[in-house]
C-alpha atoms as a PDB file:
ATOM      1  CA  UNK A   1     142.282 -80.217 262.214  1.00  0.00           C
ATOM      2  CA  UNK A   2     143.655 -81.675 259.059  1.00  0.00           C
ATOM      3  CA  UNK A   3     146.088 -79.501 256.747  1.00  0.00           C
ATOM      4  CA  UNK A   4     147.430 -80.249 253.837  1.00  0.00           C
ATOM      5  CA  UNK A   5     150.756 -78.829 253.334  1.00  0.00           C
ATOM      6  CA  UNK A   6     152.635 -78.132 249.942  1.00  0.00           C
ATOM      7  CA  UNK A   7     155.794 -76.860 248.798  1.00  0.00           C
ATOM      8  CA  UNK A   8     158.003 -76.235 245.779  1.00  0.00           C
ATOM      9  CA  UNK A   9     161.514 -75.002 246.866  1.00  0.00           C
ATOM     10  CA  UNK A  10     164.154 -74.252 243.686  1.00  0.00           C
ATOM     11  CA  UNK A  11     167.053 -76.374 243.980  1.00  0.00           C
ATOM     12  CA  UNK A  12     168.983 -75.255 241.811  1.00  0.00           C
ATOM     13  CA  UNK A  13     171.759 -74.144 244.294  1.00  0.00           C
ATOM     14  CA  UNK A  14     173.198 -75.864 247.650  1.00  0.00           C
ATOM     15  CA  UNK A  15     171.176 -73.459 249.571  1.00  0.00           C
ATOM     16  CA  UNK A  16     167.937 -74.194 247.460  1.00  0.00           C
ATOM     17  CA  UNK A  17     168.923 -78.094 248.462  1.00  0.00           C
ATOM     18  CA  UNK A  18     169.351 -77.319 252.499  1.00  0.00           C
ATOM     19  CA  UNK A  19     166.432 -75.455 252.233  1.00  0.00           C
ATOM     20  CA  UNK A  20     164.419 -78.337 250.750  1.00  0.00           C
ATOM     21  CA  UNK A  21     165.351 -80.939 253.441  1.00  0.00           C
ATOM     22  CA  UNK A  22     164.612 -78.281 256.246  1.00  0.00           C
ATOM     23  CA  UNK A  23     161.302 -78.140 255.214  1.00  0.00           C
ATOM     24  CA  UNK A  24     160.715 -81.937 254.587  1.00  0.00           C
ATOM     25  CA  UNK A  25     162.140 -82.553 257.967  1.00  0.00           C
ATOM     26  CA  UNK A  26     159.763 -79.897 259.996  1.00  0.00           C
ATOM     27  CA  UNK A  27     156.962 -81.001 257.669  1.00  0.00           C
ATOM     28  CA  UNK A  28     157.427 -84.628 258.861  1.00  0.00           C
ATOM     29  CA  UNK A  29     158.064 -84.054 262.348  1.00  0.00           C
ATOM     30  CA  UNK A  30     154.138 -82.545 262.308  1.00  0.00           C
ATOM     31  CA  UNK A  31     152.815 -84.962 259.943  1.00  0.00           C
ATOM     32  CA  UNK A  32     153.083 -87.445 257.088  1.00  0.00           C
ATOM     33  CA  UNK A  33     154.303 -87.797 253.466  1.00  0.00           C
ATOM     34  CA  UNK A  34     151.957 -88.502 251.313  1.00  0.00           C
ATOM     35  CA  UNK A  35     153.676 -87.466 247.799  1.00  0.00           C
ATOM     36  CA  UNK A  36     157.188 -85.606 247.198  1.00  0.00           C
ATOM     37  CA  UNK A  37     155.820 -82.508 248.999  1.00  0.00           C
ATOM     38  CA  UNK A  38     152.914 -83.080 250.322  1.00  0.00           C
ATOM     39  CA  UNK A  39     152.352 -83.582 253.441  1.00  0.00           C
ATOM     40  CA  UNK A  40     149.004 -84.236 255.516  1.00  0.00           C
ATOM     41  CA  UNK A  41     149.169 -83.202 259.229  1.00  0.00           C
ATOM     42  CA  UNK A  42     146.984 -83.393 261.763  1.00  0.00           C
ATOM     43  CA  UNK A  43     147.643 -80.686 264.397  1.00  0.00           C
ATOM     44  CA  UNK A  44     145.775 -77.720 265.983  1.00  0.00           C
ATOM     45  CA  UNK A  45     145.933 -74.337 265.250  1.00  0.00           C
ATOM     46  CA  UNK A  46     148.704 -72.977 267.697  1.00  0.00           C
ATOM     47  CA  UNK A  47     150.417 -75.529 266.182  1.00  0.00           C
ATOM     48  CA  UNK A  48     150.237 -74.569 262.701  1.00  0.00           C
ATOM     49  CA  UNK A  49     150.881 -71.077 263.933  1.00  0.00           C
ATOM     50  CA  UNK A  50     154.161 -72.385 265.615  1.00  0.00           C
ATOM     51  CA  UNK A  51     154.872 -74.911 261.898  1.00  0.00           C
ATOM     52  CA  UNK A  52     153.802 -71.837 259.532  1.00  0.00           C
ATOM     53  CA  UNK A  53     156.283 -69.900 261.057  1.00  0.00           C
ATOM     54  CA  UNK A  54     159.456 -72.175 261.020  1.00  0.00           C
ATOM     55  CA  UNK A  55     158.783 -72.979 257.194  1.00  0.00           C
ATOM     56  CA  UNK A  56     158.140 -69.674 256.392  1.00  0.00           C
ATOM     57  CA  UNK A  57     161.687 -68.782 258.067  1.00  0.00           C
ATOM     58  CA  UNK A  58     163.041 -71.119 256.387  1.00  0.00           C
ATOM     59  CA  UNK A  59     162.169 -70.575 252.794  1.00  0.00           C
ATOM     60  CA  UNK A  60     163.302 -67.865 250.491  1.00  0.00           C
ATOM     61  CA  UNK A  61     160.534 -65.996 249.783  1.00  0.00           C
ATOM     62  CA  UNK A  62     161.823 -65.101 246.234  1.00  0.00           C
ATOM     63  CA  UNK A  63     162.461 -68.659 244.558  1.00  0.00           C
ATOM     64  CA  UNK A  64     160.395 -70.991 246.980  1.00  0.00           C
ATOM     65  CA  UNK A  65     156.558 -71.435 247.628  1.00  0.00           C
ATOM     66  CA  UNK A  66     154.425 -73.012 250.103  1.00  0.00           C
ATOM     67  CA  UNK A  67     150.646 -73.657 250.773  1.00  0.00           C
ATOM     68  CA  UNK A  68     148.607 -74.699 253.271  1.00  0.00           C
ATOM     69  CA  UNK A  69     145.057 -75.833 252.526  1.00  0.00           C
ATOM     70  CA  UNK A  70     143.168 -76.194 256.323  1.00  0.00           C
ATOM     71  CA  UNK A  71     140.459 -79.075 256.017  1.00  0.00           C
ATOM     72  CA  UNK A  72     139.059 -78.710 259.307  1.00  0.00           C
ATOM     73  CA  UNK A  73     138.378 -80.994 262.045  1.00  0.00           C
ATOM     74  CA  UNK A  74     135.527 -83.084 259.275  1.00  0.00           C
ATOM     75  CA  UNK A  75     138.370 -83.468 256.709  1.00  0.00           C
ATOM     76  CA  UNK A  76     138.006 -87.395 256.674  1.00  0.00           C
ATOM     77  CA  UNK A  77     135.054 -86.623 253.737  1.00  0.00           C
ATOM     78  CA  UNK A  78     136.973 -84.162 252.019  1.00  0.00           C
ATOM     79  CA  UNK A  79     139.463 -86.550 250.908  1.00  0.00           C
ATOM     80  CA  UNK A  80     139.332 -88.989 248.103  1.00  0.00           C
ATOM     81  CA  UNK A  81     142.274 -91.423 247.570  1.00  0.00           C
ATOM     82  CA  UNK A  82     142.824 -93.652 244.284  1.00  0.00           C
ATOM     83  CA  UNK A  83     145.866 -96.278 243.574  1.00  0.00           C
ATOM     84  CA  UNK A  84     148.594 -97.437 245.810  1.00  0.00           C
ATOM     85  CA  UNK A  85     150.807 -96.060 248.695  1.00  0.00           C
ATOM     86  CA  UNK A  86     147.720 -95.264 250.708  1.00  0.00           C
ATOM     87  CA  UNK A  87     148.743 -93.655 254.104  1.00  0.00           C
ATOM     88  CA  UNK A  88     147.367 -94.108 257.246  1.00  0.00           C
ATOM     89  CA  UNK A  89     144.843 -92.392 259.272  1.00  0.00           C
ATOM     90  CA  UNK A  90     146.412 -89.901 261.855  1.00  0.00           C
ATOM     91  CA  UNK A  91     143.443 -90.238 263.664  1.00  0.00           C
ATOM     92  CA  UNK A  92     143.953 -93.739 264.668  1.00  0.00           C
ATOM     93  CA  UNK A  93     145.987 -96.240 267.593  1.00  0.00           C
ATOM     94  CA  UNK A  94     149.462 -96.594 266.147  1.00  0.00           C
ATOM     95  CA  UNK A  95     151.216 -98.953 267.289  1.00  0.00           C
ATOM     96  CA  UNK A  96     155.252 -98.605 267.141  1.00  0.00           C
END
């Protein structure tokens, strides 16, 4: 299933900074970067059990937010894209 993940961590200490790349860095081991932070993953639900868990761990729950919009497994005709940078599908070969 497709879920789209977004966050907005405060920065404005060191911690707020660590805290930031943590979650960038578990978001992109799951998925990819589509925008500053937003990520797109395409995993199942234990999964995003497991990933829902390590941000929310991660985050301070006081100065930091995150969301997580579930698409589904049809999420290919929910989504609309528009200008450049346009990211691949997860659901294809890749090829490294």
């Amino acid at each position: 299933m497709m879920v789209i993940i977004t966050y907005d961590v405060a920065v404005s200490s060191s911690n707020g900074i660590k805290r930031l790349r943590q979650i960038s860095k578990q978001c992109l081991n799951y998925g990819q970067r589509v925008q500053n932070s937003v990520y797109e993953c395409v995993i199942d639900n234990a999964t995003l059990i497991m990933l829902k868990k390590k941000l929310l761990d991660i985050m301070d729950k006081n100065e930091d937010s995150i969301r997580f919009y579930i698409l589904g497994n049809n999420w290919d005709m929910k989504v609309e894209h528009y200008g450049a940078k346009k990211s691949y599908n997860p659901e294809d070969v890749i090829i490294i």
